[in-house]
Protein backbone atom coordinates (compact mmCIF):
# COMPACT_ATOMS: atom_id res chain seq x y z
CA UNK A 1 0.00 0.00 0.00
CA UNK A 2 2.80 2.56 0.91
CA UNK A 3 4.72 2.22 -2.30
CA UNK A 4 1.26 2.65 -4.25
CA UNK A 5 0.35 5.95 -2.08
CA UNK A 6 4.16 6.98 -2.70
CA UNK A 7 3.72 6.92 -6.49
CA UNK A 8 0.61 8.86 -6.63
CA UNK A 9 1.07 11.37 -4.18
CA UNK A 10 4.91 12.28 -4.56
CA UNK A 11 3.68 12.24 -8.93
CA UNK A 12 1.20 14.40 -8.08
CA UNK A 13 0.83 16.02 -4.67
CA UNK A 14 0.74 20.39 -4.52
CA UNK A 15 0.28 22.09 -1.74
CA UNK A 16 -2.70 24.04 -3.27
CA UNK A 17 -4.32 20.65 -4.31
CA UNK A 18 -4.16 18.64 -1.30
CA UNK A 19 -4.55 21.62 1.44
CA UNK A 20 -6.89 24.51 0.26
CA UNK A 21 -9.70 24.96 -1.58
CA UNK A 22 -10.83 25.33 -5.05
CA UNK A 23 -9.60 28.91 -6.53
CA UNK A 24 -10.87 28.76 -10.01
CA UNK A 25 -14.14 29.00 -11.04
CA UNK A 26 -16.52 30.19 -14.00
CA UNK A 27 -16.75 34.22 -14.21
CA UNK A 28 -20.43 33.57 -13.94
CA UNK A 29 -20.68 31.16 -10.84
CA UNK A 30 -21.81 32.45 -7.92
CA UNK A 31 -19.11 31.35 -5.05
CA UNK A 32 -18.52 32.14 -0.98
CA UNK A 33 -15.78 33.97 -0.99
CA UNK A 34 -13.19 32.82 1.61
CA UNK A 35 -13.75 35.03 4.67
CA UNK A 36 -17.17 32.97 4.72
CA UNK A 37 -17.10 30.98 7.02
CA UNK A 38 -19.92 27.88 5.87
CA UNK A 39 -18.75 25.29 6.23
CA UNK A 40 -16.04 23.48 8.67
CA UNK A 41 -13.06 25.79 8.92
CA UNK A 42 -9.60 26.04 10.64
CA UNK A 43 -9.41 29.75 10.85
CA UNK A 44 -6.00 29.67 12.47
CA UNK A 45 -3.15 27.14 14.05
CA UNK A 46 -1.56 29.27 16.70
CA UNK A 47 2.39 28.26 17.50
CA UNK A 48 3.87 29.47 20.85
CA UNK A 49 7.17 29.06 19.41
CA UNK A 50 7.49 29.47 15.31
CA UNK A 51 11.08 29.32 15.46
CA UNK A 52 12.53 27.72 18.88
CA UNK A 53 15.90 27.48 20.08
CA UNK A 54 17.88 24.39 19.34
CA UNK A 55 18.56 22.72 22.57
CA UNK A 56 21.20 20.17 23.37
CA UNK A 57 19.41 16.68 24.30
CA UNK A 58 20.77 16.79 27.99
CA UNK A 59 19.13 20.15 28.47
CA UNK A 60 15.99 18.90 27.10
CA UNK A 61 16.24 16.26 29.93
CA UNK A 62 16.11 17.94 32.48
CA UNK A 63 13.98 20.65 31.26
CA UNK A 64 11.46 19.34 28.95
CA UNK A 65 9.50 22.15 28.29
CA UNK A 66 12.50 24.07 26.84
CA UNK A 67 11.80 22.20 24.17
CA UNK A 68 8.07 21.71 24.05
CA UNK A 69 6.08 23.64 21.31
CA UNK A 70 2.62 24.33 22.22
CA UNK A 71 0.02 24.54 19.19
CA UNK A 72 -3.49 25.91 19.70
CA UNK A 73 -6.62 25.49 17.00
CA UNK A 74 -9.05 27.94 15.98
CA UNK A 75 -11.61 25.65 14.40
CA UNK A 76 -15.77 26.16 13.96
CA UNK A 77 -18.48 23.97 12.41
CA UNK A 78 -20.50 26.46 10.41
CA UNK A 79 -22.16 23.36 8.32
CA UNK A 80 -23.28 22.01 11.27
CA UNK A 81 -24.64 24.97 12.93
CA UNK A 82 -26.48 25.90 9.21
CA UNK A 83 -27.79 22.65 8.55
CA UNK A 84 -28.60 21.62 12.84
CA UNK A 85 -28.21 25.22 14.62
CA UNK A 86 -25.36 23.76 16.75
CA UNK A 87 -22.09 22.60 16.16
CA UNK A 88 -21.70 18.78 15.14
CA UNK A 89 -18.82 16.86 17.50
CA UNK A 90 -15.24 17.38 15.67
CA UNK A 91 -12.32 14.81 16.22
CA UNK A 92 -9.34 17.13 15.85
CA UNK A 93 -5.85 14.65 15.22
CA UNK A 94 -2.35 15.75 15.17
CA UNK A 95 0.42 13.68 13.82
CA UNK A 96 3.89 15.03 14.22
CA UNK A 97 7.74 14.57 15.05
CA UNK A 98 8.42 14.89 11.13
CA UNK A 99 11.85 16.53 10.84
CA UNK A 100 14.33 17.81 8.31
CA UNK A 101 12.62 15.88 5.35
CA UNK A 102 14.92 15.76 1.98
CA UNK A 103 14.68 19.25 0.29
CA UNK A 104 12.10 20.51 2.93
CA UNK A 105 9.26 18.78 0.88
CA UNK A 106 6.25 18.19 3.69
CA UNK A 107 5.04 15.54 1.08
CA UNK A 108 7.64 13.30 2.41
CA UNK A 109 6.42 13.62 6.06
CA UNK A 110 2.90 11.89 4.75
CA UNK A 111 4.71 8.31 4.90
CA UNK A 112 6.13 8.49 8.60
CA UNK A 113 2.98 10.35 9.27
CA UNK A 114 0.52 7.54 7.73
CA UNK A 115 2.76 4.70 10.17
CA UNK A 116 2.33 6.86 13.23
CA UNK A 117 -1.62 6.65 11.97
CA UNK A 118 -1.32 2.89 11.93
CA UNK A 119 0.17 2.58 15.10
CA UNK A 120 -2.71 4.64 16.44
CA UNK A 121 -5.66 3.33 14.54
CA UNK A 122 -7.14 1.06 17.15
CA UNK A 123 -7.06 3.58 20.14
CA UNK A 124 -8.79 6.46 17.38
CA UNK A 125 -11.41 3.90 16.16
CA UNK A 126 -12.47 3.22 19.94
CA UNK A 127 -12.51 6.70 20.99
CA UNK A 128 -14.56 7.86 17.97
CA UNK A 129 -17.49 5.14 18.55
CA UNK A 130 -17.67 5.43 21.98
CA UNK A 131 -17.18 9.29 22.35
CA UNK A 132 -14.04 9.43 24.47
CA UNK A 133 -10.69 10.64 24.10
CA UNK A 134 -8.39 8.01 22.43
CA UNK A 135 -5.25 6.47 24.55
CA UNK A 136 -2.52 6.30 22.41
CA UNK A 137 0.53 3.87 22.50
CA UNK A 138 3.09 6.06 24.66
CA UNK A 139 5.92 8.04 22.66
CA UNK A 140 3.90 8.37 19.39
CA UNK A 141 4.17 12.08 18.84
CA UNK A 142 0.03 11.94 18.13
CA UNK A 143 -2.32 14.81 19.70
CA UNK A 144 -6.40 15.07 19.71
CA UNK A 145 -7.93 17.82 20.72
CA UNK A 146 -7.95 21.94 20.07
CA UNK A 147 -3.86 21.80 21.66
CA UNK A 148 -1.40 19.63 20.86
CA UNK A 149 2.31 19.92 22.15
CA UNK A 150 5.18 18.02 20.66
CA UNK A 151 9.01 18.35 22.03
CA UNK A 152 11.71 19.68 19.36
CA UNK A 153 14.90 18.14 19.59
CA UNK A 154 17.92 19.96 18.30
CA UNK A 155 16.86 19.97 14.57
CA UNK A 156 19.99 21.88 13.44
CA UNK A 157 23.23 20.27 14.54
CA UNK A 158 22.51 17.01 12.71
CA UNK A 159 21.90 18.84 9.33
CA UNK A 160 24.71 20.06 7.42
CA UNK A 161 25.52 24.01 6.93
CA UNK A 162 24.71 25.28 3.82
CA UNK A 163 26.68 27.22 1.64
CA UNK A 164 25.01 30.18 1.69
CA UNK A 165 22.11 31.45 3.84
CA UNK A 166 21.00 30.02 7.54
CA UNK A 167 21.98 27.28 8.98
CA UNK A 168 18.08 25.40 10.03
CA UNK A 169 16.20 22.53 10.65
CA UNK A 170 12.61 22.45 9.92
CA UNK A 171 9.63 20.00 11.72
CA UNK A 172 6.29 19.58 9.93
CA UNK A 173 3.19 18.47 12.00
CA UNK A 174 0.04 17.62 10.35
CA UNK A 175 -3.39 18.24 11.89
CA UNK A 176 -6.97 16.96 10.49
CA UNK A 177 -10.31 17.88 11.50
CA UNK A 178 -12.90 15.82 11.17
CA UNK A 179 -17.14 15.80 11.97
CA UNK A 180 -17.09 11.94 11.50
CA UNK A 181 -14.29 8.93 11.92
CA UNK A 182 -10.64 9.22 10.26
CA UNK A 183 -9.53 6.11 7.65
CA UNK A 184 -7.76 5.37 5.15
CA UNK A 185 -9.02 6.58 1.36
CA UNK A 186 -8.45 4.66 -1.42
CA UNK A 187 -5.79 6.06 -3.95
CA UNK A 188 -6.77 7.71 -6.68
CA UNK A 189 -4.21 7.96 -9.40
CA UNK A 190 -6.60 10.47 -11.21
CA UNK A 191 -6.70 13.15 -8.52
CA UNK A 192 -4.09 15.39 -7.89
CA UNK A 193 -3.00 16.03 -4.27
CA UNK A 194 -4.51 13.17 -3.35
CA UNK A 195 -3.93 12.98 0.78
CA UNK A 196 -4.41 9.09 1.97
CA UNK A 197 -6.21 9.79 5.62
CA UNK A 198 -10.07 10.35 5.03
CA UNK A 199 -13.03 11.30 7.06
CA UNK A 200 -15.99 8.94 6.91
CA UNK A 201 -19.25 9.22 8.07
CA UNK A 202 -19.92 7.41 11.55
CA UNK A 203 -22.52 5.39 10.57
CA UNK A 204 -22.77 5.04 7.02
CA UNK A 205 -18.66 5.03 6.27
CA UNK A 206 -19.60 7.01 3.35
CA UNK A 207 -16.38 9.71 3.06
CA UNK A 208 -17.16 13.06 3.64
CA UNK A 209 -16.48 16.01 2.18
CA UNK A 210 -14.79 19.85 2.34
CA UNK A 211 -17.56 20.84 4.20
CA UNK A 212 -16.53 18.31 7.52
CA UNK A 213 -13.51 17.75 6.39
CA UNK A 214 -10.07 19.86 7.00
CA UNK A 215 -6.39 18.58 6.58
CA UNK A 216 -3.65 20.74 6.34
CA UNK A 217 0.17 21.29 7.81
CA UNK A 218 2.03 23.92 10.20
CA UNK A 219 6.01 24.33 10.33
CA UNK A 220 8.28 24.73 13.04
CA UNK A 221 11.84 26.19 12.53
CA UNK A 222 15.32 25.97 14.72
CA UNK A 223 18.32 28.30 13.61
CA UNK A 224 21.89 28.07 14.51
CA UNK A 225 21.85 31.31 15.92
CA UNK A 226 19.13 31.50 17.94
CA UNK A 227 16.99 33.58 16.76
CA UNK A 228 13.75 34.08 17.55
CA UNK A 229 10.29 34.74 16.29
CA UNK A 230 7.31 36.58 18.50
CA UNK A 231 3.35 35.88 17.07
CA UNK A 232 1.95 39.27 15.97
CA UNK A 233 0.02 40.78 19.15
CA UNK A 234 -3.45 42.13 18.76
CA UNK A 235 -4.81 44.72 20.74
CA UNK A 236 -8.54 44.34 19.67
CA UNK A 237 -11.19 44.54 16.70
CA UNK A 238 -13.22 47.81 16.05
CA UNK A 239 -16.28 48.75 14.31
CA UNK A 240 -16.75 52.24 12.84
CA UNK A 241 -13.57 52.75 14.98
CA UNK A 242 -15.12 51.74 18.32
CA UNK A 243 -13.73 48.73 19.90
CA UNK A 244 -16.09 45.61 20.10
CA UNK A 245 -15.78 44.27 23.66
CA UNK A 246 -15.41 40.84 24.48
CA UNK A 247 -18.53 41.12 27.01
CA UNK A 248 -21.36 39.77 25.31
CA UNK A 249 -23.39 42.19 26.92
CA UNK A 250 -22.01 44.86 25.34
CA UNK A 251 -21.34 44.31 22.25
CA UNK A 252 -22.45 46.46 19.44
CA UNK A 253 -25.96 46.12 17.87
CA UNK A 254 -27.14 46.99 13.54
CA UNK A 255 -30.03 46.34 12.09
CA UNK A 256 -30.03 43.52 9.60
CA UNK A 257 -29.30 44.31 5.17
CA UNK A 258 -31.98 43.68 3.15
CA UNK A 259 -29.77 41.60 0.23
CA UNK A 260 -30.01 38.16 0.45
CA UNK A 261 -27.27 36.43 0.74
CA UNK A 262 -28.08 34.59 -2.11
CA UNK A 263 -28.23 37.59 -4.05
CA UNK A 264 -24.76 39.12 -2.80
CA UNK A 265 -22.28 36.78 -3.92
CA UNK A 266 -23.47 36.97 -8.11
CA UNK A 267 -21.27 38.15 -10.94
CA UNK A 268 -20.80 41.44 -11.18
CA UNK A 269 -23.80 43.37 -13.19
CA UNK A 270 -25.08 46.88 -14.22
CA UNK A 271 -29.18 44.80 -13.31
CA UNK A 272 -28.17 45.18 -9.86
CA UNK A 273 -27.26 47.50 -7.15
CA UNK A 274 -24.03 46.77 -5.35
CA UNK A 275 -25.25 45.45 -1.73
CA UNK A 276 -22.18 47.86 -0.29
CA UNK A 277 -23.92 50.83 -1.68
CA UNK A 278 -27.96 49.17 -0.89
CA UNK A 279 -26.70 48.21 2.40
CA UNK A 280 -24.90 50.14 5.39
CA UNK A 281 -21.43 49.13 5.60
CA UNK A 282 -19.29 49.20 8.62
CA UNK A 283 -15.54 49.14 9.10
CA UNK A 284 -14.15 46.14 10.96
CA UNK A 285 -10.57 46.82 11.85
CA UNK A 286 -8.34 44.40 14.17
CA UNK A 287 -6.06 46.60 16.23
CA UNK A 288 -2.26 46.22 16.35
CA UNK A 289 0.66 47.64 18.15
CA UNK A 290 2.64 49.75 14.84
CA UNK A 291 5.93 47.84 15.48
CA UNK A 292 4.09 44.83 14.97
CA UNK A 293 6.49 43.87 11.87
CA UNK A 294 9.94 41.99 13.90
CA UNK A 295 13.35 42.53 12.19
CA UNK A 296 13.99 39.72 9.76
CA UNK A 297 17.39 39.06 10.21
CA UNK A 298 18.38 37.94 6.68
CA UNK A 299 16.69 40.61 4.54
CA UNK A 300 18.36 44.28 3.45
CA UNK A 301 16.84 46.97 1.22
CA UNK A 302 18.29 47.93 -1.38
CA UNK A 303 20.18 50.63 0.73
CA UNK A 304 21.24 48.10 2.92
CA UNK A 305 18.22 48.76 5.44
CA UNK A 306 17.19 46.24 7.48
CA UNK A 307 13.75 45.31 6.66
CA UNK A 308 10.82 43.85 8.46
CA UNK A 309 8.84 40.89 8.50
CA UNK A 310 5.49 41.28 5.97
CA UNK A 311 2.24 41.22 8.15
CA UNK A 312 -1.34 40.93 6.71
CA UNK A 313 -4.98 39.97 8.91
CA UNK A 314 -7.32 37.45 7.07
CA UNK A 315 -10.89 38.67 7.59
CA UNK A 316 -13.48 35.78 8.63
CA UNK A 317 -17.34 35.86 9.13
CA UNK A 318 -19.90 33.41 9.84
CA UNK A 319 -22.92 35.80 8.73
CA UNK A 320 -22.61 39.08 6.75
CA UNK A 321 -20.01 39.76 4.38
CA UNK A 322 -17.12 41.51 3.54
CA UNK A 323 -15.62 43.69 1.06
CA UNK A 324 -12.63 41.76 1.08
CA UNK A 325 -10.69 39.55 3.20
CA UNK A 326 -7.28 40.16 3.41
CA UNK A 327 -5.62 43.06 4.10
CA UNK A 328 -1.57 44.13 4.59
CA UNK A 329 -0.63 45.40 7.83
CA UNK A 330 2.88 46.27 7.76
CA UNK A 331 5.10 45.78 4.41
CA UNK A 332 8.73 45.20 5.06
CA UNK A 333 10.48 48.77 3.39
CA UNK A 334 7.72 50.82 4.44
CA UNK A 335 6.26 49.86 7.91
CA UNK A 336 3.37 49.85 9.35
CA UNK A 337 0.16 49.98 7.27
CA UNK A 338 -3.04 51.93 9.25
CA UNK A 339 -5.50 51.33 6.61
CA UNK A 340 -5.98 47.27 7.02
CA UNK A 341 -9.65 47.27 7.83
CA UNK A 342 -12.82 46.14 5.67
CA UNK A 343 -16.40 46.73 4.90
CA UNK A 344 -18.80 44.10 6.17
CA UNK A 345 -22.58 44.29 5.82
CA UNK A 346 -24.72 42.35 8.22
CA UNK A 347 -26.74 39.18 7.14
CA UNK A 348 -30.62 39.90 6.04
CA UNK A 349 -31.52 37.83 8.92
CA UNK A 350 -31.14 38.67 13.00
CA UNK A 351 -29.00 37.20 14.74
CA UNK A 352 -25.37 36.55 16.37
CA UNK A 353 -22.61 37.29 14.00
CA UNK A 354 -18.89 36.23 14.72
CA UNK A 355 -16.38 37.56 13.37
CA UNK A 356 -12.67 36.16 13.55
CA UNK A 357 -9.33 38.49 12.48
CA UNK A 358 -6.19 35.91 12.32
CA UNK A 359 -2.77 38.48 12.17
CA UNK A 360 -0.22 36.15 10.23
CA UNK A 361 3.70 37.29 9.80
CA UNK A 362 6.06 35.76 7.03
CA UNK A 363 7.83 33.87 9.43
CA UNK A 364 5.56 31.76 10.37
CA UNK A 365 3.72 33.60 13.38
CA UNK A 366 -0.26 33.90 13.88
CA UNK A 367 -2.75 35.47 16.25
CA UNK A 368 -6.10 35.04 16.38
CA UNK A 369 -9.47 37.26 17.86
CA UNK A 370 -12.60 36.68 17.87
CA UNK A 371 -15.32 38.89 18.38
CA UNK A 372 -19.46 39.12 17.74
CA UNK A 373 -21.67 41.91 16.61
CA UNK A 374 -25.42 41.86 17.49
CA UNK A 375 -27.75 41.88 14.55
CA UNK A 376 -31.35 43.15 15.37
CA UNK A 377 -34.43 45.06 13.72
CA UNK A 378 -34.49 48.48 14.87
């Protein structure tokens, strides 16, 4: 089985492919965009420690948490509350302790990953049918659950220096959330990115889909020297440049738009008014600290300035939508960026609507908010 997955996922496997969504589509199709939140989502992995230390195995010993990297998922079930209103049960499963693969291609983690998934089959399958939380075989580097921690070795010393450029070692850890049992898919030479761990229906064993089903990948990174990476702080979330507060009970209240939301997401047309200019927008702007860009040690301007780390904020919503979803928050030769907020227009029906703002850096750091605006009829 492993030398049949090999062929057809190292022939064929892209990042794009086996990890995100669809991005094409027909000028005329009417689409979510992607800070619509619909379905199952993982709106952000959080890493305590994007680029830790390497520690000497004796040091690790005695202090384990030295070398302990903490991960923390932002994950919500909009399919389930849509179809049920409530979330459905998600098994979250981390696999990990991949390290320093050949030309820093995650593809070849999948193998060591899909043994580690063998080893822990029986104690997942158990767990899933009877509702619990699975026992694994002690030492497998295997996590279930929102957090998931996994100790770091010295990645580095065992990996020789490079000509040119840093001296690193990289890990690779591989989470999957799931609103039904995990399995192994059948291959499919045909499709491209094809990744062998499935989600299947409980009952039925039928596999599921994009809407319960998320895989994807996070990096950690050691350098010779040291060096460091902080996650981007956040400060807060506005609206119309008043904060939102995290106290329910004071959050702020609109009235609903009158577009349906079937109606918002069409092609483009002269027919139809623009539901930014039918409805009343409002700004939604995550707050940041303006030195939120860290020095990247390894990049100069072209006057031999040290630059800064690129920042941008994805944009999420479960109801209402925005007029875009990504926005740049500090560029590395200029700085800080003050005008990273969006338009969002509430849903046509009442309700709660949560919004999410996750603050990513090109080093591999995240942050995550979330906050909720009250939609009511005046």
């Amino acid at each position: 089985m492993k030398s049949y997955f090999r062929r057809v996922i190292l022939g064929s496997l892209g990042a794009g492919a086996l990890f995100g969504p669809a991005v094409f589509s027909g000028c005329a199709v009417s689409f979510s965009p992607p800070g619509k939140v619909d379905a199952l989502r993982v709106l952000a992995v959080t890493v305590d420690k994007p680029y830790i230390e390497p520690i000497p195995a004796e040091d690790c010993a005695e202090d384990p948490e030295k070398c302990t990297v903490h991960f923390n998922m932002e994950v919500y079930d909009a399919y389930g509350v849509n179809q049920t209103g409530s979330e459905r049960t998600i098994n979250i499963l981390w696999i990990g302790g991949c390290f320093n693969p050949e030309g820093d291609q995650y593809s070849l983690c999948i193998f060591p990953a899909l043994d580690l998934f063998d080893q822990a089959s029986g104690a997942l399958q158990e767990a899933v049918e009877n509702g619990t939380t699975p026992e694994f075989p002690p030492g497998l580097p295997i996590g279930w659950g929102k957090q998931f921690s996994i100790v770091v070795p010295d990645i580095v010393s065992s990996r020789p220096k490079p000509s040119f450029g840093p001296h690193y070692g990289i890990g690779y850890v591989f989470f999957l959330a799931c609103a039904g049992k995990f399995g192994i898919k059948e291959a499919d030479p045909s499709a491209a990115g094809n990744f062998p761990i499935g989600c299947f229906d409980i009952d039925t064993g039928e596999a599921l889909g994009a809407e319960s089903f998320v895989p994807g990948y996070t990096q950690v990174y050691s350098f010779s020297d040291g060096r460091v990476n902080s996650n981007p702080q956040i400060l807060g979330v506005t609206l119309d440049d008043e904060p939102i507060s995290e106290d329910l009970d004071q959050i702020p209240v609109v009235p609903p738009c009158d577009v349906l939301s079937e109606e918002r997401n069409q092609a483009a047309s002269c027919s139809r008014e623009d539901p930014f200019v039918a409805c009343t927008p409002y700004e939604i702007k995550v707050t940041v600290p303006e030195d939120v860009g860290e020095v990247s040690p390894d990049q100069t301007g072209d006057e031999g300035q040290q630059l800064t780390e690129t920042v941008w904020v994805n944009y999420y919503s479960d109801r209402g939508d925005f007029d875009g979803d990504i926005k740049l928050v500090n560029d590395p030769q200029t700085g800080y960026y003050e005008d990273h907020f969006v338009k969002w227009i509430p849903p046509s029906e009442p309700g709660l609507a949560t919004i999410w703002a996750t603050v990513r850096d090109s080093r591999g750091g995240s942050n995550v908010v979330v906050r909720y605006v009250r939609v009511e009829n005046p």
